[in-house]
Protein backbone atom coordinates (compact mmCIF):
# COMPACT_ATOMS: atom_id res chain seq x y z
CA UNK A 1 0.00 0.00 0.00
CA UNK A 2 1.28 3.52 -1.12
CA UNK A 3 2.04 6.01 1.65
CA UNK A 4 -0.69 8.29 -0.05
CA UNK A 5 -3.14 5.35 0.05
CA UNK A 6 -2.32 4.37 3.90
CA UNK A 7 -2.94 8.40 5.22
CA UNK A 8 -5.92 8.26 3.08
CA UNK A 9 -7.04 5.14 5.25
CA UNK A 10 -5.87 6.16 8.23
CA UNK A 11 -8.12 9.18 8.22
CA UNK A 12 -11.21 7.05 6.68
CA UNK A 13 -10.78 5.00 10.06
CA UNK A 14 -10.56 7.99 12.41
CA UNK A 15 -13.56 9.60 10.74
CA UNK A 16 -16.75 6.32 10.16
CA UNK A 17 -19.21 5.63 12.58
CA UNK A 18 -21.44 7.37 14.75
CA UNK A 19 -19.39 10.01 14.22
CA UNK A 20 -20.27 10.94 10.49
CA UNK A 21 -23.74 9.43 10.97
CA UNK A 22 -24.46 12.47 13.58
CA UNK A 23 -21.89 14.87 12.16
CA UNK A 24 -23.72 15.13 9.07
CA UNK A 25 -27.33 14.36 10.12
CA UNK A 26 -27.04 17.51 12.65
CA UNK A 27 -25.40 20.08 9.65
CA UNK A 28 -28.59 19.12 7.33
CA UNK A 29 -30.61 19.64 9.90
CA UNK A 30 -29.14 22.84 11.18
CA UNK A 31 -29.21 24.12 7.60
CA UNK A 32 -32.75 22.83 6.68
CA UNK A 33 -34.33 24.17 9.29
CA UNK A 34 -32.71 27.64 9.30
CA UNK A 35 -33.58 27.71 5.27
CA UNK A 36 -37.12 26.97 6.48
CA UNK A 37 -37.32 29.85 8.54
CA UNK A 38 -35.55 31.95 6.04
CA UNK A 39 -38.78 30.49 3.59
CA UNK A 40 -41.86 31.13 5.99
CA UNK A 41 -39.68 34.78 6.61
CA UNK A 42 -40.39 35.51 2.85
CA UNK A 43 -38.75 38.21 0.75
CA UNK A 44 -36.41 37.67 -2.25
CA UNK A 45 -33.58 37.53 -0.31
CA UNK A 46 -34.26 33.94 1.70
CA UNK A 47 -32.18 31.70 -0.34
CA UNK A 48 -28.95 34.27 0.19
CA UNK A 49 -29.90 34.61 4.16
CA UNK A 50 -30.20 31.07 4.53
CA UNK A 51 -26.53 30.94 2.43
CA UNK A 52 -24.59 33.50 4.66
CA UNK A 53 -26.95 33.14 7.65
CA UNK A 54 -27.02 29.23 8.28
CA UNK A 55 -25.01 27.47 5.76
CA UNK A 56 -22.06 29.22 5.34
CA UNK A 57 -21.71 31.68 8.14
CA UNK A 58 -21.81 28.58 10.44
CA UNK A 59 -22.33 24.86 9.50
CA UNK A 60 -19.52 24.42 6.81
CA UNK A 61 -16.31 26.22 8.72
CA UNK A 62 -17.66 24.22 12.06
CA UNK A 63 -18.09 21.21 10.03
CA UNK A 64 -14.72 21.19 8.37
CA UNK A 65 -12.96 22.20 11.33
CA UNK A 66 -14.53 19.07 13.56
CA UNK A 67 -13.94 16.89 10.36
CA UNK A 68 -10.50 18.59 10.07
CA UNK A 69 -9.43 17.40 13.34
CA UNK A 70 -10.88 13.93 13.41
CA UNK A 71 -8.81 13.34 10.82
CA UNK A 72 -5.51 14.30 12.50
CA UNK A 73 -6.88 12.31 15.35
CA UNK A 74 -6.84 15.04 17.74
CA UNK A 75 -3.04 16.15 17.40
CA UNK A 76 -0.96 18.65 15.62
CA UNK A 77 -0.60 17.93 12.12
CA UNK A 78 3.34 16.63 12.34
CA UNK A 79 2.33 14.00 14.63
CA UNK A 80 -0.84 12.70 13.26
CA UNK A 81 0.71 10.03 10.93
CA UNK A 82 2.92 8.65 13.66
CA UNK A 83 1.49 5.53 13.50
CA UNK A 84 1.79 4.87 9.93
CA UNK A 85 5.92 6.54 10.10
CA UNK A 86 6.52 3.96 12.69
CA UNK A 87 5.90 0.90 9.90
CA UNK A 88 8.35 3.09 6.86
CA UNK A 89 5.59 5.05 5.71
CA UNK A 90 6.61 8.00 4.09
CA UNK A 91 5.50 11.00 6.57
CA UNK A 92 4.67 14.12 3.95
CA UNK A 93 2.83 11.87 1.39
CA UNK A 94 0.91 9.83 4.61
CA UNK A 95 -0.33 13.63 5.52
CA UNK A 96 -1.04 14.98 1.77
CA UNK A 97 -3.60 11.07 1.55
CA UNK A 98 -5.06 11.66 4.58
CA UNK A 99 -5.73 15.41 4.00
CA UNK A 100 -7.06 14.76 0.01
CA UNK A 101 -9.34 12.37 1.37
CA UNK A 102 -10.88 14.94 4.10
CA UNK A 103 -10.34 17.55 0.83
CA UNK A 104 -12.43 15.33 -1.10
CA UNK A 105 -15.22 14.61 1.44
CA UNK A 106 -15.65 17.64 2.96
CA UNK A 107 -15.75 19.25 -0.53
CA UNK A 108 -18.88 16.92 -1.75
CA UNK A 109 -20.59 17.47 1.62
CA UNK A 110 -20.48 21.38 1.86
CA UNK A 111 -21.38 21.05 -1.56
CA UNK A 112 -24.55 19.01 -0.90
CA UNK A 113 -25.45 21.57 2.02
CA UNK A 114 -25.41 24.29 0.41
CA UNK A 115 -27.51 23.23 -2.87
CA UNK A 116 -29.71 22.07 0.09
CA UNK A 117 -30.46 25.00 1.93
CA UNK A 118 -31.87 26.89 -1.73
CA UNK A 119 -33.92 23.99 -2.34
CA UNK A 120 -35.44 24.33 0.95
CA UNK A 121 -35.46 28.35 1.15
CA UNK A 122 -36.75 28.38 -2.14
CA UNK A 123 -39.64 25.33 -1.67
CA UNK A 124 -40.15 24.23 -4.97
CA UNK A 125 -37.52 22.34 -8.50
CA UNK A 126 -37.57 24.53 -11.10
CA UNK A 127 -34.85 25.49 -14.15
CA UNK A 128 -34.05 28.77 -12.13
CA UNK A 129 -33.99 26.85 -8.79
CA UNK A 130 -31.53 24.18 -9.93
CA UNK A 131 -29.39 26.69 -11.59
CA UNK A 132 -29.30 28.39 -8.28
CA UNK A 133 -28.25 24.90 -6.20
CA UNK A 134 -25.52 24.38 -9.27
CA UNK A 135 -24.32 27.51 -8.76
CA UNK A 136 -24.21 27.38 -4.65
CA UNK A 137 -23.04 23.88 -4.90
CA UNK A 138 -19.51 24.29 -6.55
CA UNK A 139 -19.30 27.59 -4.38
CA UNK A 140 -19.76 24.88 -1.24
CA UNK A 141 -17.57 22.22 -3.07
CA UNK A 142 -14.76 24.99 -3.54
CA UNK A 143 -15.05 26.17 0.11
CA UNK A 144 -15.31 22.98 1.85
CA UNK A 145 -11.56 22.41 -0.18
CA UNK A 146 -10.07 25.61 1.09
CA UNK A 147 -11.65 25.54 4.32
CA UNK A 148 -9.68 21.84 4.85
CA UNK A 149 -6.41 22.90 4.26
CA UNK A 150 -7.13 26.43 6.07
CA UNK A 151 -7.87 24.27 9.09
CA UNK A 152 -5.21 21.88 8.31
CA UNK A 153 -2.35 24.48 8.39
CA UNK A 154 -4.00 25.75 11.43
CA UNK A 155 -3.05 22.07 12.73
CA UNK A 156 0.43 22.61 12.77
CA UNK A 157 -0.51 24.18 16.54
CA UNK A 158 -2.84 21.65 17.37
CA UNK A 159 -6.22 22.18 18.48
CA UNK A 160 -5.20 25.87 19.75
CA UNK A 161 -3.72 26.68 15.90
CA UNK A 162 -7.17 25.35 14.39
CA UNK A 163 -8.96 26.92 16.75
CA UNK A 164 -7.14 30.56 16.18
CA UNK A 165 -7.75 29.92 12.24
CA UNK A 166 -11.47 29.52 13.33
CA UNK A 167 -11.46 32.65 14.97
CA UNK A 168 -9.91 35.00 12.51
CA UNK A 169 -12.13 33.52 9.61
CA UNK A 170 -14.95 34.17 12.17
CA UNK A 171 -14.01 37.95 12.79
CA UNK A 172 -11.24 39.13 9.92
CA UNK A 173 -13.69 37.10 7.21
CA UNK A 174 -16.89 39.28 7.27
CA UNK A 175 -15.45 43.13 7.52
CA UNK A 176 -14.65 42.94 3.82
CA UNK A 177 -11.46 44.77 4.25
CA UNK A 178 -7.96 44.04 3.07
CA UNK A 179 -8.05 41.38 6.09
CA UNK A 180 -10.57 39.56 4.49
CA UNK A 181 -8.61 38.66 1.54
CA UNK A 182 -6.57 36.43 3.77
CA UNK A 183 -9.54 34.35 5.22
CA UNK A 184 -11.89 32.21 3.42
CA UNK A 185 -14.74 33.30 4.68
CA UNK A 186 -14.28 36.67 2.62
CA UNK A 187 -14.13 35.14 -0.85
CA UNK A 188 -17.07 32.96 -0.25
CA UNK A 189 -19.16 36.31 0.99
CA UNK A 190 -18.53 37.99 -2.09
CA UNK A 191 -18.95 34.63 -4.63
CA UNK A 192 -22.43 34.82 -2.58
CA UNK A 193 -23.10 38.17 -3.76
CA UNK A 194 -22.37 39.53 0.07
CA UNK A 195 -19.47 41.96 1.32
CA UNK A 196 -16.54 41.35 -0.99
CA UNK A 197 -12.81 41.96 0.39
CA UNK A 198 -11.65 45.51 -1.11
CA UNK A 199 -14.65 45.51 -3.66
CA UNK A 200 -12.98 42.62 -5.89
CA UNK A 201 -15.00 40.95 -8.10
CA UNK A 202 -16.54 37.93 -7.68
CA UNK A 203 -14.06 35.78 -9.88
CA UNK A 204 -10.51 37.39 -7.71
CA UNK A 205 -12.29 35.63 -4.86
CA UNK A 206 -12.86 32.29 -7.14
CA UNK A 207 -9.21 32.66 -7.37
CA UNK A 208 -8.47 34.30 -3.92
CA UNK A 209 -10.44 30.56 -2.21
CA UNK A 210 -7.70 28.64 -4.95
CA UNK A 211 -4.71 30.77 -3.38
CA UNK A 212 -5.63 30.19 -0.13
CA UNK A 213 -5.83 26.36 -0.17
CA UNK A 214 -2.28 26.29 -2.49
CA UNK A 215 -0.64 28.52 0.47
CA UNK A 216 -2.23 26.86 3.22
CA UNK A 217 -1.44 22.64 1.48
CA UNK A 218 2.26 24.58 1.07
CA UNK A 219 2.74 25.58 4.70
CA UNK A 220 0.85 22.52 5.93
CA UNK A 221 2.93 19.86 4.16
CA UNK A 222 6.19 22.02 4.38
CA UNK A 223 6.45 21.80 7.78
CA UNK A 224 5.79 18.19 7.95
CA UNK A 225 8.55 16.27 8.60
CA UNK A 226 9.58 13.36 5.79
């Protein structure tokens, strides 16, 4: 088994069970519910309040940081392959498998929740409807993927450094200043139509969300030992 192919695993078996089963079953309810309100609230603008309200103001950065760390099984990120260096396996790649396969998952899921909350805050399937869930849905997919490796550089501190990157997305992220170029929360505001960092467009941020994971996978995996 490849080194990539053995972290992969190793977070797979840190993260199934009850753990997923009420993980994810308490994010689409969170979401669904707050959608519903946004619904019976009325006015155009319940689909984007249930989007930056619920969805992504809340359940996807709590949701990959809790997935983020039950994949490192609790620990800083330079000792959460330990088990697997202690057999020969290669540290860096053991970290980059078990971090793509949290990328991947946590990608699909945010995804999923967010073309769920417009189906919901809209209440009905229409052409316009699923254009709107397409369109929220690779904004979710390309969060979830940033947020992961925001969360997993974080990890080089342990649950402090995760924790600190949760708090400056949580309070740098939404003032749509030059400090919220630097946090994803920002660039997935402003692909939402919100507050956009510095007034850029919608497709810096597309960019800005693709920067962030590059520099965050770089730090992350430099500083992982061989």
């Amino acid at each position: 088994m490849t080194a990539l192919a053995s972290g992969a695993g190793l977070a797979w078996s840190r993260a199934r069970g009850m753990w997923w089963l009420i993980a994810l079953s308490s994010a689409a309810a969170f979401v669904s519910v707050a959608a519903a309100i946004e619904r019976q609230t009325g006015g155009l603008g319940a689909v984007d309040r249930a989007l930056v309200g619920s969805a992504f103001g809340v359940v996807v950065p709590i949701l990959v940081y809790a997935a983020v760390g039950r994949a490192l099984g609790h620990r800083a990120l330079v000792r959460a392959t330990l088990e697997l260096a202690r057999h020969g396996v290669h540290r860096r790649r053991a970290t980059l498998g078990m971090l793509l396969a949290t990328t991947a998952s946590m990608s699909l899921v945010c995804g999923l929740l967010a073309a769920l909350a417009v189906f919901i805050a809209r209440g009905s399937v229409g052409a316009p409807v699923l254009s709107d869930a397409l369109t929220s849905g690779w904004i979710g997919m390309l969060a979830g993927a940033a947020y992961t490796w925001w969360f997993a550089a974080g990890g080089l501190g342990g649950t402090v450094g995760r924790l600190a990157m949760l708090a400056a997305d949580w309070l740098l992220g939404s003032t749509g200043t030059f400090a919220a170029a630097f946090c994803p929360r920002g660039h997935v505001l402003n692909l939402l139509g919100a507050d956009a960092p510095l007034g850029a467009p919608q497709w810096v941020s597309a960019l800005g969300l693709g920067a962030l994971l590059v520099l965050a996978a770089a730090a992350a995996l430099g500083r992982t030992p061989r």
